[in-house]
N, C-alpha and C. Protein backbone atom coordinates (compact mmCIF):
# COMPACT_ATOMS: atom_id res chain seq x y z
N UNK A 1 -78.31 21.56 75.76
CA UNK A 1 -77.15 21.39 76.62
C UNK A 1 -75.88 21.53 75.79
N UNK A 2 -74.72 22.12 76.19
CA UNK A 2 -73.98 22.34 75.91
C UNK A 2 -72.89 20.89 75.42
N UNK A 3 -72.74 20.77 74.59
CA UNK A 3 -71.33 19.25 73.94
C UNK A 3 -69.50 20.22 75.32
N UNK A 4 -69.79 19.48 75.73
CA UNK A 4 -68.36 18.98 76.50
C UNK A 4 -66.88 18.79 75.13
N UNK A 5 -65.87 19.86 75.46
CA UNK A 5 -64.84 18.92 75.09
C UNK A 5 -64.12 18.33 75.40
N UNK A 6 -63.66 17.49 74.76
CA UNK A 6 -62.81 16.34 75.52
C UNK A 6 -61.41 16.34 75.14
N UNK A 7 -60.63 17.24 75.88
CA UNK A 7 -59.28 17.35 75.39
C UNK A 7 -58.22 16.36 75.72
N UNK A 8 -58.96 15.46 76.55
CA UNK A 8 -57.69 13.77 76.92
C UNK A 8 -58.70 13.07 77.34
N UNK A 9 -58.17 11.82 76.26
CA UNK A 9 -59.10 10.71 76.58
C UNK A 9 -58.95 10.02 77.61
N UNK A 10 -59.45 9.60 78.66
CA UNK A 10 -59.40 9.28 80.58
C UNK A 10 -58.96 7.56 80.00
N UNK A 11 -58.78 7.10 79.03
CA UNK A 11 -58.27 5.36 79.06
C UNK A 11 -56.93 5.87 78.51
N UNK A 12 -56.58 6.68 77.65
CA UNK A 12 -55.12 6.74 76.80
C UNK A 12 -54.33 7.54 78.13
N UNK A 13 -55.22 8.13 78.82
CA UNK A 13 -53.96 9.27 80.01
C UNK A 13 -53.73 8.20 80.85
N UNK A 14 -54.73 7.28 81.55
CA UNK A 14 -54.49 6.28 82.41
C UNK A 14 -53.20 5.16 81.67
N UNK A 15 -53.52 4.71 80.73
CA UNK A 15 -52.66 4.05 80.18
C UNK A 15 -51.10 4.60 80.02
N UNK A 16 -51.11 5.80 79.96
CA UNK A 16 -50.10 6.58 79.75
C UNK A 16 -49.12 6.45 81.14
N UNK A 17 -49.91 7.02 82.14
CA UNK A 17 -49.69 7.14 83.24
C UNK A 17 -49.13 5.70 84.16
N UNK A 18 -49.91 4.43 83.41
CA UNK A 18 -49.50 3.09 83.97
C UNK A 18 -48.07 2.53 83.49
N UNK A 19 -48.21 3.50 82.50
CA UNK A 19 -46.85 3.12 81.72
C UNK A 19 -45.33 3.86 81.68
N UNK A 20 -45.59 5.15 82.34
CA UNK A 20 -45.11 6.37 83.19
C UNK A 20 -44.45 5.75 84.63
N UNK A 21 -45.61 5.42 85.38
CA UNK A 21 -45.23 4.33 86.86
C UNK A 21 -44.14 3.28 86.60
N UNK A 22 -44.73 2.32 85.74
CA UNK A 22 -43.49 1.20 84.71
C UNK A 22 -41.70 1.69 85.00
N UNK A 23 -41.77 2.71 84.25
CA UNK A 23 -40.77 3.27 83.97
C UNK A 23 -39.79 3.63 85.17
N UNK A 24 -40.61 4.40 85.68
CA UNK A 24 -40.16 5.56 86.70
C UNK A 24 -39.86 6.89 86.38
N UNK A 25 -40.00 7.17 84.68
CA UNK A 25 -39.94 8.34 84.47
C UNK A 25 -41.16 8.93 83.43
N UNK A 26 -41.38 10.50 83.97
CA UNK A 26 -42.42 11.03 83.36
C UNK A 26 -42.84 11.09 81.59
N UNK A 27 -43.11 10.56 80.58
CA UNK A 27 -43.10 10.82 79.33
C UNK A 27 -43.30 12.22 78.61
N UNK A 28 -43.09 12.06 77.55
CA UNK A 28 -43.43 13.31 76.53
C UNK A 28 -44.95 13.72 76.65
N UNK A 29 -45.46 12.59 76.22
CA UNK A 29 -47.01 12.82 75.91
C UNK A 29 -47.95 13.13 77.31
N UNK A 30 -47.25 12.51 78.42
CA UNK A 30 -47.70 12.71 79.89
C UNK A 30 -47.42 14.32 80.60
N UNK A 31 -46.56 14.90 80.02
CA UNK A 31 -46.02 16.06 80.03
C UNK A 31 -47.12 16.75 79.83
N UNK A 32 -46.87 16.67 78.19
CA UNK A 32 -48.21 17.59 77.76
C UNK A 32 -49.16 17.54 78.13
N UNK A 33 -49.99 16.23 78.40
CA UNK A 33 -51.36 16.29 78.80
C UNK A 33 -51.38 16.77 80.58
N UNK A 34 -50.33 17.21 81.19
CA UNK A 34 -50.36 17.66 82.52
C UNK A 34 -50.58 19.30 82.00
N UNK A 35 -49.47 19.88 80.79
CA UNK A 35 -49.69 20.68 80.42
C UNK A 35 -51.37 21.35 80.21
N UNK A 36 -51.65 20.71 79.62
CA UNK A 36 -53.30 20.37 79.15
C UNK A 36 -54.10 21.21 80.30
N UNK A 37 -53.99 20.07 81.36
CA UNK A 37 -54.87 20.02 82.54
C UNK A 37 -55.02 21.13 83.55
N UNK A 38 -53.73 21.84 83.89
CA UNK A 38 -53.34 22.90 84.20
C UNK A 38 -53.46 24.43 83.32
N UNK A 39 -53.60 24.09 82.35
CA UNK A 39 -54.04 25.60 81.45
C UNK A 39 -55.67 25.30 81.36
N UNK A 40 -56.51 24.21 81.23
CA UNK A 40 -57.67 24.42 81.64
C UNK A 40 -58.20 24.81 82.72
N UNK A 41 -57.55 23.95 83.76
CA UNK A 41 -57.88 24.30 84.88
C UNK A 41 -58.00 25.95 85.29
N UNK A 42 -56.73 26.43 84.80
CA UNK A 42 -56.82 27.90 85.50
C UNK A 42 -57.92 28.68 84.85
N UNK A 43 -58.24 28.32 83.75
CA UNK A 43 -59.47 29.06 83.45
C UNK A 43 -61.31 29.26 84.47
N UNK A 44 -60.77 28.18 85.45
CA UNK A 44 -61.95 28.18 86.35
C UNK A 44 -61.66 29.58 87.54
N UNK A 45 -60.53 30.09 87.39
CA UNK A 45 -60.02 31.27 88.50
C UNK A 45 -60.19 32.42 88.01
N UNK A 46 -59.66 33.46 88.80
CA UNK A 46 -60.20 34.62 88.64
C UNK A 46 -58.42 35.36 88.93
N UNK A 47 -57.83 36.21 87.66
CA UNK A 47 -56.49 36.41 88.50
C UNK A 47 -56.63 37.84 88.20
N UNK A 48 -55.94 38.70 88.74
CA UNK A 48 -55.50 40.30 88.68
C UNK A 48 -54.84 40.32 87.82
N UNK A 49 -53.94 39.73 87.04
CA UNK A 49 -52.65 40.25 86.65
C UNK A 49 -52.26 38.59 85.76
N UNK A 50 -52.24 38.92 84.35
CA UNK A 50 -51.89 37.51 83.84
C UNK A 50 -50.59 37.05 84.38
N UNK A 51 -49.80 37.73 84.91
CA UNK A 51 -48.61 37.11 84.92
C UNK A 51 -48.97 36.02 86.38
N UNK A 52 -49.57 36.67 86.92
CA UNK A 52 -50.17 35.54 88.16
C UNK A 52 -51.05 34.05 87.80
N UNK A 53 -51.80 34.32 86.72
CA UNK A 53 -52.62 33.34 85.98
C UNK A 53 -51.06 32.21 85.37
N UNK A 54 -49.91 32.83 84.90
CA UNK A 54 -48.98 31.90 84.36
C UNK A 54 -48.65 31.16 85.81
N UNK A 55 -47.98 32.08 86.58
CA UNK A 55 -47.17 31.40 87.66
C UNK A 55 -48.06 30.40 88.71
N UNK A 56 -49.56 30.52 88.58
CA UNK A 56 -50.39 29.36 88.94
C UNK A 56 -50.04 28.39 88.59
N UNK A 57 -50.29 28.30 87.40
CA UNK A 57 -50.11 27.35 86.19
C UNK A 57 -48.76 26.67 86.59
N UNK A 58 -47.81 27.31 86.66
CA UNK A 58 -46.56 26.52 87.15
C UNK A 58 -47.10 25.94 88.33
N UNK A 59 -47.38 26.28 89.12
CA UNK A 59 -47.67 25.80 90.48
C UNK A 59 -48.43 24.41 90.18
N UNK A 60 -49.31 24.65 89.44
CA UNK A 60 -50.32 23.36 89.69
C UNK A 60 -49.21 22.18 88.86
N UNK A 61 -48.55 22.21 87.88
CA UNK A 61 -47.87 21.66 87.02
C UNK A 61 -46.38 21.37 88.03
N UNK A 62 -46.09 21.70 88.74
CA UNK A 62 -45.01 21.32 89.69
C UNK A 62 -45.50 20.35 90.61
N UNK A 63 -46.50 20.77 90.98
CA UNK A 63 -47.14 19.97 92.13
C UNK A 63 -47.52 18.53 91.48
N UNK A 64 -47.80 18.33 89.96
CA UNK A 64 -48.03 17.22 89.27
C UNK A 64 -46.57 16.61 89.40
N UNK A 65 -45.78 17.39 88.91
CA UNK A 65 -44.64 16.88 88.98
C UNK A 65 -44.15 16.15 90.32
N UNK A 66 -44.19 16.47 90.77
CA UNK A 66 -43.74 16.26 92.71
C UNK A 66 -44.46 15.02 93.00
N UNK A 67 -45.66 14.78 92.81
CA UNK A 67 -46.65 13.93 92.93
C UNK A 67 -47.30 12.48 92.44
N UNK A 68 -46.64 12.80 90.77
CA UNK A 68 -47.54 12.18 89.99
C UNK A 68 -47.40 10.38 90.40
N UNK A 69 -46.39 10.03 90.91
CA UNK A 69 -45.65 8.48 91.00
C UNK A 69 -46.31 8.19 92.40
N UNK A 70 -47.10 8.92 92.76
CA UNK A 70 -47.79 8.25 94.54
C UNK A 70 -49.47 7.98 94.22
N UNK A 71 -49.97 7.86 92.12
CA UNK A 71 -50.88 7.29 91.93
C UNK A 71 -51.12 5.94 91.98
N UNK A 72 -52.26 4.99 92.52
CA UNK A 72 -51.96 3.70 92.82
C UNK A 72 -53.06 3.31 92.15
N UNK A 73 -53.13 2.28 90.79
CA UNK A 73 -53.74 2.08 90.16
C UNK A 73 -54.83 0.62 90.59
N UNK A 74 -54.67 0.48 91.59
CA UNK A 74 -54.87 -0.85 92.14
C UNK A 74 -56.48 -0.05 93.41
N UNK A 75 -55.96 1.42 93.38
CA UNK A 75 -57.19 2.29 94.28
C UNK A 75 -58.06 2.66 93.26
N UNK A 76 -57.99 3.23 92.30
CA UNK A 76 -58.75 3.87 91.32
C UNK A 76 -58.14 3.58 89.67
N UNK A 77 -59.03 3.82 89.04
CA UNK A 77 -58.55 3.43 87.48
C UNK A 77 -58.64 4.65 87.00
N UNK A 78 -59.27 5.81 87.97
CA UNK A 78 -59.48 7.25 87.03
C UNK A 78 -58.33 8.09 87.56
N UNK A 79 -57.05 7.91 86.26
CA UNK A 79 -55.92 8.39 86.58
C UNK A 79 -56.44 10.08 86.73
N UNK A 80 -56.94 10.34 85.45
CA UNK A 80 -57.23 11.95 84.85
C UNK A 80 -57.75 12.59 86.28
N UNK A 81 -58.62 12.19 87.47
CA UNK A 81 -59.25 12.75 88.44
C UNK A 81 -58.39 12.53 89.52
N UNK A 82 -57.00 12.07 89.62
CA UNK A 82 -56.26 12.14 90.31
C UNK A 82 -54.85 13.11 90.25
N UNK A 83 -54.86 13.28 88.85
CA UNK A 83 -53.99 14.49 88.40
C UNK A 83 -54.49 15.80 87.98
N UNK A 84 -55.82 16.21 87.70
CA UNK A 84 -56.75 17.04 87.70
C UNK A 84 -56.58 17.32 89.24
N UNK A 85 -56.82 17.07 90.13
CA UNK A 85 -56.94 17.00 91.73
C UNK A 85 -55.76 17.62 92.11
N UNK A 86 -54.75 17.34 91.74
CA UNK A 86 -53.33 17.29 92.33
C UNK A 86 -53.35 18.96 91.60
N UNK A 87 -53.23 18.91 90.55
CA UNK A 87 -52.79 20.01 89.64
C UNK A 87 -53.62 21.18 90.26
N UNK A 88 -54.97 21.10 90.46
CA UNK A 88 -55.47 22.19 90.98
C UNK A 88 -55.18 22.52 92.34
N UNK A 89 -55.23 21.85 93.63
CA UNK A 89 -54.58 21.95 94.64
C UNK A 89 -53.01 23.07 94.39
N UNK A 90 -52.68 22.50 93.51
CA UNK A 90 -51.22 23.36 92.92
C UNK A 90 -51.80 24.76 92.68
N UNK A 91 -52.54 24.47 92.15
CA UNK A 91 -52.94 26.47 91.34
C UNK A 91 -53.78 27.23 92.38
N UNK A 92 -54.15 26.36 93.50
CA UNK A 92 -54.63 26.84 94.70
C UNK A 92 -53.22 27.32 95.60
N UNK A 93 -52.83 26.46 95.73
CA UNK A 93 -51.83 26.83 96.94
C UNK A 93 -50.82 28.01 95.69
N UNK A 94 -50.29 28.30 94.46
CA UNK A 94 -49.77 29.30 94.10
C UNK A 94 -50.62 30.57 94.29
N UNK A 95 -51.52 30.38 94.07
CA UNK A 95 -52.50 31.51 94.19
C UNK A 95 -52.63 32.21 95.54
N UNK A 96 -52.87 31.00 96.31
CA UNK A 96 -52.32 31.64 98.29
C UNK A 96 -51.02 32.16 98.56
N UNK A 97 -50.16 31.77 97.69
CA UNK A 97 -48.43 32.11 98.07
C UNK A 97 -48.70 33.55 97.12
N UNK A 98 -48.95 33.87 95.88
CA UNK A 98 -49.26 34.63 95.34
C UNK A 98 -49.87 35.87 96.17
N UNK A 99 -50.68 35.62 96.67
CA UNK A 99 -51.43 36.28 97.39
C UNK A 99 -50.95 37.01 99.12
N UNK A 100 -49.97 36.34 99.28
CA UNK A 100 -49.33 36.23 100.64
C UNK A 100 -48.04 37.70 100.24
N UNK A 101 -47.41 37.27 99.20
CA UNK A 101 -46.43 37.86 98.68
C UNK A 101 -46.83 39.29 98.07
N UNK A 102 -48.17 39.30 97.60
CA UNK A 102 -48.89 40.84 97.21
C UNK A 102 -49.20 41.62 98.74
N UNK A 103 -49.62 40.62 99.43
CA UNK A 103 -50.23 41.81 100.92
C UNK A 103 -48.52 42.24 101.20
N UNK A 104 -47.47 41.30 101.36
CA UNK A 104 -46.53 41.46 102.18
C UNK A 104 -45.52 43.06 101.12
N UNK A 105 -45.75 42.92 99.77
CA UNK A 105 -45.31 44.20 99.56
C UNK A 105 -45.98 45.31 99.61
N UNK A 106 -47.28 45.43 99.77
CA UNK A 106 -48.16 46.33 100.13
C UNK A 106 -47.67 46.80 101.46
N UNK A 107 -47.49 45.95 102.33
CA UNK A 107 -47.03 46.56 103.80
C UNK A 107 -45.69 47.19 103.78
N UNK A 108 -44.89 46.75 103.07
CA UNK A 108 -43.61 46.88 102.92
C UNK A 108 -43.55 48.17 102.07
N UNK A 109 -44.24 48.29 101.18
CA UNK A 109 -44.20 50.01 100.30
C UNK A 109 -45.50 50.89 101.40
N UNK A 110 -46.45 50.39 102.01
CA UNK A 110 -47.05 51.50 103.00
C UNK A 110 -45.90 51.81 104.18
N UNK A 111 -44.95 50.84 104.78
CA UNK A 111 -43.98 51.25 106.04
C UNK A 111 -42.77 52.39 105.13
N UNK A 112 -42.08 52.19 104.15
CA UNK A 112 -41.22 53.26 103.40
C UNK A 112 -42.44 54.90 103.09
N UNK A 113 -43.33 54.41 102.55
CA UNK A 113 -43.75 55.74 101.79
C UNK A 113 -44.70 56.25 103.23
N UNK A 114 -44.32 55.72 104.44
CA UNK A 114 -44.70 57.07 105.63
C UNK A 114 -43.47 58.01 105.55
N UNK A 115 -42.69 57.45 105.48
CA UNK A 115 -40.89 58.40 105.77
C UNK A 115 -40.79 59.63 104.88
């Protein structure tokens, strides 16, 4: 069987994150490890065009952003599977807007190049 890596430890991100809530504002190290989560994540997708694989990546990482302060530590203690969750939902829904925005210039260069 394959060894797993473990690129954030699920007690130091939670802790991070409890201490993030505290505050009211996002940290350095909470940053990055959103960073983290979101460049792994997209490796589970399939993109055409890297530049679409980046602007996922924003997506899921915005959506952390937008989100991250409506974790309630009092529901779950597994912060990492609640921002993992969030973040991908993000690289889902960029990927649909992504995708929305490729058909819509396709139609838009097939209606000019009849003329």
């Amino acid at each position: 069987m394959k060894d797993k890596k473990i690129y954030i430890d699920k007690e130091k991100f939670h802790l991070e994150l409890i201490k993030c809530l505290k505050t009211g504002r996002m940290s350095e190290q909470f940053g990055k490890d959103v960073m983290l989560i979101s460049t792994n994540l997209s490796h589970k997708f399939k993109y055409s065009d890297y530049r679409n694989k980046e602007d996922c990546i924003s997506f899921g990482i915005l959506e952390v952003v937008k989100y991250w302060n409506k974790y309630d530590p009092e529901k779950s203690i597994n912060a990492f599977a609640f921002i993992t969750q969030i973040a991908k939902n993000g690289i889902i829904k960029g990927y649909t807007r992504l995708q929305h925005y490729k058909s819509v210039d396709t139609v838009y260069i097939d209606i000019f190049s009849l003329e």
